[in-house]
Protein backbone atom coordinates (compact mmCIF):
# COMPACT_ATOMS: atom_id res chain seq x y z
CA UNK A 1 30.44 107.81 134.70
CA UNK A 2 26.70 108.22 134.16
CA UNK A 3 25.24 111.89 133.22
CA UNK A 4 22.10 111.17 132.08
CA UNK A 5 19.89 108.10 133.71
CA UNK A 6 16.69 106.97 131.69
CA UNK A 7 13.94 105.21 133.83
CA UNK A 8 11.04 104.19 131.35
CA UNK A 9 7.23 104.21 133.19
CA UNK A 10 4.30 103.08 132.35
CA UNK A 11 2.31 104.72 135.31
CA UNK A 12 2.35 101.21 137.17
CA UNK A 13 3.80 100.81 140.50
CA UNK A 14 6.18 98.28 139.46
CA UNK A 15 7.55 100.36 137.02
CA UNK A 16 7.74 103.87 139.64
CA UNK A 17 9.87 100.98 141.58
CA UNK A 18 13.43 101.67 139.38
CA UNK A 19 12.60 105.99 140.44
CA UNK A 20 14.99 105.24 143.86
CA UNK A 21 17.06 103.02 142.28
CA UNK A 22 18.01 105.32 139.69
CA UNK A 23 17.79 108.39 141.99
CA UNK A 24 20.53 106.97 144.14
CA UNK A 25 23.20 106.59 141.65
CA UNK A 26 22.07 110.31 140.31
CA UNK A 27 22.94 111.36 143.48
CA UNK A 28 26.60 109.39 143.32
CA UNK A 29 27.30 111.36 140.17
CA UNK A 30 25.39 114.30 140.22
CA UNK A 31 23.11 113.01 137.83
CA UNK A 32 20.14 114.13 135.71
CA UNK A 33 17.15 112.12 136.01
CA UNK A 34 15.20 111.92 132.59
CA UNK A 35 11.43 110.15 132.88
CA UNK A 36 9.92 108.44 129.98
CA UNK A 37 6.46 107.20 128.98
CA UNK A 38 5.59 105.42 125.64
CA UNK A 39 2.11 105.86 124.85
CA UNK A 40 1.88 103.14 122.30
CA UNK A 41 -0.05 103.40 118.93
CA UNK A 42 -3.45 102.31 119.20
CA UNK A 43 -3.05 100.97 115.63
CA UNK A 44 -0.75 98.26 116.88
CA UNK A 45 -4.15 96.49 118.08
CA UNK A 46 -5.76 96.14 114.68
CA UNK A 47 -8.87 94.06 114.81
CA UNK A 48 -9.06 94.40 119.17
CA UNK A 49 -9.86 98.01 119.13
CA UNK A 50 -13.37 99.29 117.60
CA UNK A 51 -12.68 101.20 114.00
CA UNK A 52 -12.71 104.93 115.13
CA UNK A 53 -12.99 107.49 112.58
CA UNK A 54 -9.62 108.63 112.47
CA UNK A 55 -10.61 112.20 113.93
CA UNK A 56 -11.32 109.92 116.93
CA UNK A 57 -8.63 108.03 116.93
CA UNK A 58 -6.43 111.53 116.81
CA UNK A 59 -8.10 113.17 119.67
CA UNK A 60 -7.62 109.32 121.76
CA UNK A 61 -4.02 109.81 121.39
CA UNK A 62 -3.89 113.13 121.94
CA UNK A 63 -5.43 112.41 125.41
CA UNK A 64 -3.68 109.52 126.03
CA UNK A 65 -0.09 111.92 125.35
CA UNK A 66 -1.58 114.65 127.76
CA UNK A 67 -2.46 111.79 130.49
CA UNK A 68 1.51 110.85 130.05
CA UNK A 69 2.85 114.30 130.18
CA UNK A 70 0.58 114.87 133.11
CA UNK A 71 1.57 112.11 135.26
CA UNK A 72 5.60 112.69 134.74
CA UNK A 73 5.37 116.34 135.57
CA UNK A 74 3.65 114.49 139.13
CA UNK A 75 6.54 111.52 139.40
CA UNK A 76 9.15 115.03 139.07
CA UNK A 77 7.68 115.75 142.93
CA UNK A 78 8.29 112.35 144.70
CA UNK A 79 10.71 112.12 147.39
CA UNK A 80 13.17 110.69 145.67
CA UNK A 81 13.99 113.38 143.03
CA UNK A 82 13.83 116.33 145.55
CA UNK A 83 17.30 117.95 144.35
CA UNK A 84 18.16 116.07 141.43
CA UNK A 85 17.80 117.44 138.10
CA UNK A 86 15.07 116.00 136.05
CA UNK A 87 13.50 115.88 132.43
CA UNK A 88 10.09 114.70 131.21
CA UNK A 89 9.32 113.05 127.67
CA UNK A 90 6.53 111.44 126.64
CA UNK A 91 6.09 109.63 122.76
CA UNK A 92 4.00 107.73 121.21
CA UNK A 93 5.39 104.49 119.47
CA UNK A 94 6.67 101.18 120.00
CA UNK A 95 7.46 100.76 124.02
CA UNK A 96 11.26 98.65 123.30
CA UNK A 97 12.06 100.73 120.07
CA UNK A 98 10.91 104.13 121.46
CA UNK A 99 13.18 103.87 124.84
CA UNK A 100 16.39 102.83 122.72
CA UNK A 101 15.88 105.62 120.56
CA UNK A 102 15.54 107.93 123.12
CA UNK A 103 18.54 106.46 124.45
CA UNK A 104 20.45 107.38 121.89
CA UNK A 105 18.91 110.61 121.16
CA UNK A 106 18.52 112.21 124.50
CA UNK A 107 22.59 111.26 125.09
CA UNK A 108 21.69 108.28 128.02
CA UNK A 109 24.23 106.09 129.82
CA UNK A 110 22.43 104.41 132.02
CA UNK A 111 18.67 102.49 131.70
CA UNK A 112 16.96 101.53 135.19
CA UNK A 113 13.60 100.06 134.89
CA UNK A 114 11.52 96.97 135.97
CA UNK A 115 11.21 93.80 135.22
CA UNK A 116 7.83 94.14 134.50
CA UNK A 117 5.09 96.81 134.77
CA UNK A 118 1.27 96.35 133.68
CA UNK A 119 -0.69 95.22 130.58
CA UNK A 120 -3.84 96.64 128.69
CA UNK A 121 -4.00 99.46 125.95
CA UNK A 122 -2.47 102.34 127.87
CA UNK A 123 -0.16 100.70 130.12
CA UNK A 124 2.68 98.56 128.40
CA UNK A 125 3.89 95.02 129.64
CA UNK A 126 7.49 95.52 130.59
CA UNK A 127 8.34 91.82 130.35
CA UNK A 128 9.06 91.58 126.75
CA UNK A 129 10.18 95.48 126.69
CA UNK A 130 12.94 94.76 128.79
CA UNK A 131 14.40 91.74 127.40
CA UNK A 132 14.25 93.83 124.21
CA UNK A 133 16.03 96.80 126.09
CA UNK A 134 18.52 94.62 127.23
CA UNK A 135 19.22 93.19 124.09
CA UNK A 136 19.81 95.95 121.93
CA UNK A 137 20.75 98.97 124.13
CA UNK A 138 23.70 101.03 123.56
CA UNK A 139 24.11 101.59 126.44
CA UNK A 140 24.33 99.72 129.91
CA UNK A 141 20.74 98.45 131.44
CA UNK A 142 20.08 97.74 135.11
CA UNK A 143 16.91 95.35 135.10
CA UNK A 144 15.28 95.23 138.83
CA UNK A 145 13.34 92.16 139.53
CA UNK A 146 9.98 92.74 140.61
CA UNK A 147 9.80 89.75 142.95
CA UNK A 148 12.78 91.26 145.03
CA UNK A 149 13.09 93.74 147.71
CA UNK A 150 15.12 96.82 146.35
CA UNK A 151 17.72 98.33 148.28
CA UNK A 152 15.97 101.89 148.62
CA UNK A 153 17.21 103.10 152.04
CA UNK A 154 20.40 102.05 153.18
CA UNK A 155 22.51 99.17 152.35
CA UNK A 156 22.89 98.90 155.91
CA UNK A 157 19.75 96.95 156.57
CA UNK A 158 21.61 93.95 154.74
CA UNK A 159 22.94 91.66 156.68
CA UNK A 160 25.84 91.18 153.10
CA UNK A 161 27.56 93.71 151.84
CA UNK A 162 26.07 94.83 149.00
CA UNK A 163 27.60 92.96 145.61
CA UNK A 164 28.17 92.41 141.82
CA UNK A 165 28.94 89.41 140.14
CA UNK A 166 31.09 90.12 136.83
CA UNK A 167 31.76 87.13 134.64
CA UNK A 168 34.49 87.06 132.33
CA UNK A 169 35.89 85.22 129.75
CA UNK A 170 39.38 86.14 127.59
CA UNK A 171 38.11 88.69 125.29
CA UNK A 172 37.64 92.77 125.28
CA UNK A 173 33.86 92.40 125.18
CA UNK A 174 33.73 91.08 128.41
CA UNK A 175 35.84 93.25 130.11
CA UNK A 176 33.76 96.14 129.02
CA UNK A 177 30.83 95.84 131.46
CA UNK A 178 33.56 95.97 134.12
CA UNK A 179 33.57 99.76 134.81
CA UNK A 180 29.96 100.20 134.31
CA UNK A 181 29.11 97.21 137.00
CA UNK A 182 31.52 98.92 139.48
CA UNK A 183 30.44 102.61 139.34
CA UNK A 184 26.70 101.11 139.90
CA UNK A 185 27.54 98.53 143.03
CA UNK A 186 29.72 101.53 144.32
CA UNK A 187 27.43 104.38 143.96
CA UNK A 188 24.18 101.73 145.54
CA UNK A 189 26.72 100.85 148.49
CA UNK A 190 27.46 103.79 149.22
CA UNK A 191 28.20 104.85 152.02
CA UNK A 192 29.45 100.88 152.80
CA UNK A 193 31.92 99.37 150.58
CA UNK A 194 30.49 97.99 148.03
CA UNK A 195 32.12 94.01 146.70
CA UNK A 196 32.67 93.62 142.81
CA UNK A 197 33.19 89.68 142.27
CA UNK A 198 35.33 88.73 139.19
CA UNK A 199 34.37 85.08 138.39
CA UNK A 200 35.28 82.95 134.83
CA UNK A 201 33.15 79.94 134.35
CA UNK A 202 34.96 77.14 133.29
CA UNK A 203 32.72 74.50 131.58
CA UNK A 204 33.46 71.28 133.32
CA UNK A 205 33.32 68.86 129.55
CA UNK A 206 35.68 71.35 128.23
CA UNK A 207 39.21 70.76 130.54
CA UNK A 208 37.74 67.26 131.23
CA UNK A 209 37.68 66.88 127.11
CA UNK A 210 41.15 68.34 126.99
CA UNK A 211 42.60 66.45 129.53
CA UNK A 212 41.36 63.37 127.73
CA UNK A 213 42.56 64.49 124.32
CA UNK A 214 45.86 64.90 125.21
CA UNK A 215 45.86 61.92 127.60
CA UNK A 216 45.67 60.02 124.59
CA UNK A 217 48.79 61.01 123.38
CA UNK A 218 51.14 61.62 125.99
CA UNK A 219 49.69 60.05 129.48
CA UNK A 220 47.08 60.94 131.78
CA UNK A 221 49.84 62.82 133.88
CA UNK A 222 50.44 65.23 130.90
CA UNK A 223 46.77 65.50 130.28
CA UNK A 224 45.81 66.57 133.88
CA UNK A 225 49.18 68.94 133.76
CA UNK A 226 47.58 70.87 130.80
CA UNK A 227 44.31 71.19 132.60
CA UNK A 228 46.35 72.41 135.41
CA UNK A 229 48.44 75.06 133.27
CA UNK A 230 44.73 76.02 131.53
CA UNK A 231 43.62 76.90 134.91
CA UNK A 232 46.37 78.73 136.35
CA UNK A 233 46.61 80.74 132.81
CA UNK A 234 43.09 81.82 133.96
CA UNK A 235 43.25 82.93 137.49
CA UNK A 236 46.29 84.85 136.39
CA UNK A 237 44.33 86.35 134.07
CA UNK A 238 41.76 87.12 136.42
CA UNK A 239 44.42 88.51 138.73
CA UNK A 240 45.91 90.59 135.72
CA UNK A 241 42.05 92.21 134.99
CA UNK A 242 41.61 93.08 138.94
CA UNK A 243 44.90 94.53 139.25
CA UNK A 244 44.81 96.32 135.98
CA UNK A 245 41.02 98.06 137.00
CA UNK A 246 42.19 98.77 141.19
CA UNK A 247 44.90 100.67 139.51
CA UNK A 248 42.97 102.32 137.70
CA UNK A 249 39.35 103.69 137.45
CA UNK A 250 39.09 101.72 140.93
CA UNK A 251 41.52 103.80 142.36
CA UNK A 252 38.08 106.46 142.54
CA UNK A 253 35.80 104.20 144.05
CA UNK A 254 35.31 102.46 147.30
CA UNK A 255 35.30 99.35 146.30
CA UNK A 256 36.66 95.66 147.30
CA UNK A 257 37.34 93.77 144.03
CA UNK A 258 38.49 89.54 144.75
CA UNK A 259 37.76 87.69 141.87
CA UNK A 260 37.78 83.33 141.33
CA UNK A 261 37.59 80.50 138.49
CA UNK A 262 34.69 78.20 138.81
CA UNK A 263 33.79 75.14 137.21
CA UNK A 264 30.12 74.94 136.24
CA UNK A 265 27.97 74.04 133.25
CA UNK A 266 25.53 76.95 133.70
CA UNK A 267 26.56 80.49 134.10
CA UNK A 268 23.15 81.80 135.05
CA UNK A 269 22.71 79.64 138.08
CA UNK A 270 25.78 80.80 139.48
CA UNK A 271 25.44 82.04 143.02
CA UNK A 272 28.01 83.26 145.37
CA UNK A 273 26.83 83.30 149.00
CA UNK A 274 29.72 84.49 151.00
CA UNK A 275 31.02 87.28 149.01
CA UNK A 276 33.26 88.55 151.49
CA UNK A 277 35.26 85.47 152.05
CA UNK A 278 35.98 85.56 148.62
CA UNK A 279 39.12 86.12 146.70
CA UNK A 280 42.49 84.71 145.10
């Protein structure tokens, strides 16, 4: 599933945090590893940088490239990569623009990085970069919190199996960060079983709305009935999804897939605490 991972840096610990992430699922798939660092234009800063003569300015970013190509060639020796197959590239440009383009050039599938890494002139601030990533990537981005522990050794030490939350709704975009979600929370479970959770959010004013609609004109009995009917249409589409994915590219992975309709007004504040007592 994913040949080539790309984990940005920006020669901050933060950022060298997404190496074992990334080097894990390399490992999974036999993976190649490639390491990028965006030195970033010093024109970008305008008025906060002193004017340079531009000879300056050339021989700056010349040292500033060297600096980068010199501390990937050192992040190739960690621990983590011993065996894997890895690439170095350093450019200069925009941090966000540069990785996507290299994602596309370079032939990536997967992007691991942090959350955030480090500000100033040489080192970029990841926050912004990411949400940018994420945004308009190609191709699928894993985003690692910097306020969290990562899972770097074994999934063992967790007292959970390990987990994915997938939420769904009715349409083919949806469904498409299915496979990509379950060849990650296999390949990081591994060797447990990893748990991909299939949830659709149902708005609560939405079937309440409904319901009240149709109350209106044929009883409250019929309106509650249609709710009903929407949400059984829904778990057996759910059902349909799971079924249609174990049977298939599942079949390769050691997974458990369960999968459930909740009513909430918030998708991002869902939380499911007891994934493995989960399931329809």
């Amino acid at each position: 599933m994913f040949k080539r991972i790309l984990v940005p840096l920006d020669g901050s610990v933060r950022a060298e945090r997404a190496i074992s992430m990334a080097a894990r699922v390399a490992r999974a798939y036999q993976s190649s590893v490639v390491l990028l660092q965006v030195v970033e234009d010093i024109r970008k800063y305008g008025m906060y940088i002193p004017q340079y003569p531009f000879s300056a300015r050339q021989e700056f970013e010349a040292d500033m490239m060297a600096e980068a190509t010199s501390y990937l060639e050192g992040i190739t020796q960690c621990s983590e990569l011993v065996g894997l197959t890895t690439e170095t590239k350093a450019f200069s440009g925009l941090a966000a623009s540069t990785i996507l383009d290299v994602a596309q050039s370079h032939a990536i599938d997967l992007i691991v990085l942090c959350s955030r890494g480090r500000t100033g002139i040489k080192r970029w601030m990841l926050g912004s970069v990411a949400q940018k990533v994420v945004r308009y990537s190609p191709v699928p981005v894993l985003v690692l919190r910097e306020d969290e522990d990562l899972l770097v050794d074994s999934p063992s030490a967790f007292p959970l199996p390990l987990h994915a939350l997938v939420a769904l709704d009715e349409s083919a975009l949806a469904r498409t960060v299915l496979a990509p979600t379950a060849y990650l929370i296999s390949a990081l479970a591994a060797p447990a079983q990893g748990i991909l959770h299939l949830v659709y959010v149902e708005q609560p004013g939405t079937s309440q709305s409904e319901a009240v609609q149709f109350s209106e004109r044929g009883g409250q009995q019929h309106g509650e009935a249609r709710v009903s009917n929407h949400l059984l249409q829904v778990r057996e589409y759910l059902r349909a999804v799971k079924d249609q994915f174990c049977n298939g590219p599942g079949t390769a992975l050691h997974l458990s897939v369960t999968c459930s309709v909740i009513v909430h007004e918030d998708l991002s504040l869902i939380h499911i605490s007891e994934p493995t007592r989960l399931g329809m």
